[in-house]
C-alpha atoms as a PDB file:
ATOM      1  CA  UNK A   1      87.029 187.915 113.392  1.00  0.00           C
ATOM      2  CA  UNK A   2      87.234 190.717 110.687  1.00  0.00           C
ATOM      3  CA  UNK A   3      88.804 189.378 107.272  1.00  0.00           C
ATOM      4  CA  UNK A   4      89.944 191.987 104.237  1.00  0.00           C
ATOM      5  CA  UNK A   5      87.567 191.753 101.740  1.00  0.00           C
ATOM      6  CA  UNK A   6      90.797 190.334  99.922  1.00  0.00           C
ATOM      7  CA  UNK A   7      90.932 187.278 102.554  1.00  0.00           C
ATOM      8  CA  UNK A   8      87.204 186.640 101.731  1.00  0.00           C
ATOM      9  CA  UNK A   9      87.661 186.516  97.923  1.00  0.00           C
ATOM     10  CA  UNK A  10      90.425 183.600  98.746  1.00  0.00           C
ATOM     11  CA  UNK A  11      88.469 181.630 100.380  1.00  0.00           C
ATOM     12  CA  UNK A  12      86.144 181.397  97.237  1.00  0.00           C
ATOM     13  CA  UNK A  13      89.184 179.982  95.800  1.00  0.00           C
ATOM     14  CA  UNK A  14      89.423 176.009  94.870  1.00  0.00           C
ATOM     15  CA  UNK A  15      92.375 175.103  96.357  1.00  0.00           C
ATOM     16  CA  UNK A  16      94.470 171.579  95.657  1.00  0.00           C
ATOM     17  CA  UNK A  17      97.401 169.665  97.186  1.00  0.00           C
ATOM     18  CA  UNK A  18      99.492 167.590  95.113  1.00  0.00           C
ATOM     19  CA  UNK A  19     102.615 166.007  93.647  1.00  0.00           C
ATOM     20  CA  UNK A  20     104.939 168.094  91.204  1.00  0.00           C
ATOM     21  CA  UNK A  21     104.943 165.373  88.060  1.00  0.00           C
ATOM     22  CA  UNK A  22     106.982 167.495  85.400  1.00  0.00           C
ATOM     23  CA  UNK A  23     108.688 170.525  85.303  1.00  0.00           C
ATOM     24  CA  UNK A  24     109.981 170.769  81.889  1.00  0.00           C
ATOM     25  CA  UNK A  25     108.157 174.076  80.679  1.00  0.00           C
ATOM     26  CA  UNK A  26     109.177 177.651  81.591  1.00  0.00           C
ATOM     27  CA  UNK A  27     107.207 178.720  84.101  1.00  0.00           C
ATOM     28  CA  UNK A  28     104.445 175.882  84.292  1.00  0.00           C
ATOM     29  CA  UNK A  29     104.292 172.917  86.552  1.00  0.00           C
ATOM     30  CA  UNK A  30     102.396 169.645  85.933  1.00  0.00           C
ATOM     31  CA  UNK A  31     100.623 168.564  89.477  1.00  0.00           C
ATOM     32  CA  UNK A  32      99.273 165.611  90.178  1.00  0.00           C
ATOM     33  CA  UNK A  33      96.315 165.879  92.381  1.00  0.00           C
ATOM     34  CA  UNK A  34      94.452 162.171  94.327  1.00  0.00           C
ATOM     35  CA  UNK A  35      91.289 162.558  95.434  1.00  0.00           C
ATOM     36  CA  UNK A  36      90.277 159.960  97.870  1.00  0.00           C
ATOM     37  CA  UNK A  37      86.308 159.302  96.575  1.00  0.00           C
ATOM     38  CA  UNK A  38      83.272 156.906  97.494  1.00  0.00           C
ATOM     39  CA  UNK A  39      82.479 154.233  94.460  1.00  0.00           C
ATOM     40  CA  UNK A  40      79.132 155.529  93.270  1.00  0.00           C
ATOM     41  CA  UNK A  41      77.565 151.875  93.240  1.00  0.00           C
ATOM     42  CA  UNK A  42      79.243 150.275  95.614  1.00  0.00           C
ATOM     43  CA  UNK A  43      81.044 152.936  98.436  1.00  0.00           C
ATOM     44  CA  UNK A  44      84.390 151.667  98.898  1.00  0.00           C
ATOM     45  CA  UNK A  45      87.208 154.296  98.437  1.00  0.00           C
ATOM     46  CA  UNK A  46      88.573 154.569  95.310  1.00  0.00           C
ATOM     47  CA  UNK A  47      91.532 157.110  93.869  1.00  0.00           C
ATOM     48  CA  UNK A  48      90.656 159.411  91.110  1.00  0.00           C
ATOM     49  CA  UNK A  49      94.104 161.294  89.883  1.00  0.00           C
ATOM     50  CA  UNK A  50      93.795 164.295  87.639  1.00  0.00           C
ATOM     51  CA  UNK A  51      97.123 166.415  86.690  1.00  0.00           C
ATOM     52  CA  UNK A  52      96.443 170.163  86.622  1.00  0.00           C
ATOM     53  CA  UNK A  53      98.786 172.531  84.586  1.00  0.00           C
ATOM     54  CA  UNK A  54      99.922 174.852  87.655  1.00  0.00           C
ATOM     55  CA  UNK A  55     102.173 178.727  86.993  1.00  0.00           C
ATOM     56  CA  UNK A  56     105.386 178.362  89.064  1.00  0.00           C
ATOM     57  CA  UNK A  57     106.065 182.274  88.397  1.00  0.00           C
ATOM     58  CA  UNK A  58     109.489 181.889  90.155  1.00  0.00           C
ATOM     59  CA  UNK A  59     110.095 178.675  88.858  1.00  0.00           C
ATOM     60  CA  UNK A  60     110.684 177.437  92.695  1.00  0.00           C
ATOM     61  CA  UNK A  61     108.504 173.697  92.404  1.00  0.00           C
ATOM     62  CA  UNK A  62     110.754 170.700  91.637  1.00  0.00           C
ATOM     63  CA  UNK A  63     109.519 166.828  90.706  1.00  0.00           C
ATOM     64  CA  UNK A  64     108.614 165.453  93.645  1.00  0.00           C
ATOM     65  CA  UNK A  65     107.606 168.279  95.670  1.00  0.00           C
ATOM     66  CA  UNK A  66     104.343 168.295  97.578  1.00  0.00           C
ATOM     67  CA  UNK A  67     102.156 171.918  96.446  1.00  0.00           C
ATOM     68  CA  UNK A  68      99.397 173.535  97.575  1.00  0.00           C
ATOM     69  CA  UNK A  69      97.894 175.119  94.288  1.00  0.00           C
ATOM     70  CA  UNK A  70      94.790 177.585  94.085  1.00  0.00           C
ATOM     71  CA  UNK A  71      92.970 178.544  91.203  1.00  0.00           C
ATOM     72  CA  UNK A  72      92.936 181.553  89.215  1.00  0.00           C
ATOM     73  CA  UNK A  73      92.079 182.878  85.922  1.00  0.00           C
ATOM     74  CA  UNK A  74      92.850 181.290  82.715  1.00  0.00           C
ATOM     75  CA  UNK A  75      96.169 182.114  81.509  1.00  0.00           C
ATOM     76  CA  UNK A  76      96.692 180.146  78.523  1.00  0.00           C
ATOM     77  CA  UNK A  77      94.545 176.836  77.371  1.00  0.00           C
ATOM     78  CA  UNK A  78      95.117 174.402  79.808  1.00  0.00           C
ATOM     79  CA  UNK A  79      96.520 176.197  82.757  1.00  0.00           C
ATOM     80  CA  UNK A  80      94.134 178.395  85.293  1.00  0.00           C
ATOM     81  CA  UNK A  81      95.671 177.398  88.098  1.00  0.00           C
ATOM     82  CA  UNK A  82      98.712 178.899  89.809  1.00  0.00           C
ATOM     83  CA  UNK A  83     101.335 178.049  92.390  1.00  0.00           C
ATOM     84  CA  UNK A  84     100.441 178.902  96.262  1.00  0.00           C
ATOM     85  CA  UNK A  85     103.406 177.511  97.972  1.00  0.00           C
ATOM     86  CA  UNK A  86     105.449 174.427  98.274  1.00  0.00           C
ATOM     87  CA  UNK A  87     104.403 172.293 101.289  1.00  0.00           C
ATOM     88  CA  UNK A  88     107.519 170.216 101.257  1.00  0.00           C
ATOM     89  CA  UNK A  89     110.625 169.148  99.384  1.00  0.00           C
END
């Protein structure tokens, strides 16, 4: 199993799945990501949301879409994260 040393430099990559909340700017997404997490104190399951500003280069993500989303480096304030591909419709 030999990888490019550009495959291994992916895998270093955090990589996300979300929801597509907004896409209102040019060329930037809002997604929504839900992590599924243990309560600290007491261990039952609990949702934390967090909404990552995501580069849609092509502008191809629409509301509602389900994204996979890696991260990259920072391209303006608030967005250093950029668009892998859209899982579905």
């Amino acid at each position: 199993m030999s990888e490019t040393p550009q495959e291994t430099r992916l895998h270093l990559r955090k990589t996300r799945v979300g929801l597509v909340v907004s896409n209102k700017m040019e060329k930037t997404i809002v997604v929504e990501h839900i992590a599924r997490v243990p309560h600290p104190k007491f261990n039952k399951i609990v949702k934390r949301s967090k909404k990552y500003y995501v580069h849609d280069e092509n502008r191809q993500a629409q509301i509602g879409d389900r994204v996979r989303i890696v991260e990259t480096r920072p391209l303006s304030k608030l967005k250093c994260w950029t668009l892998q591909e859209v899982i579905t419709h």
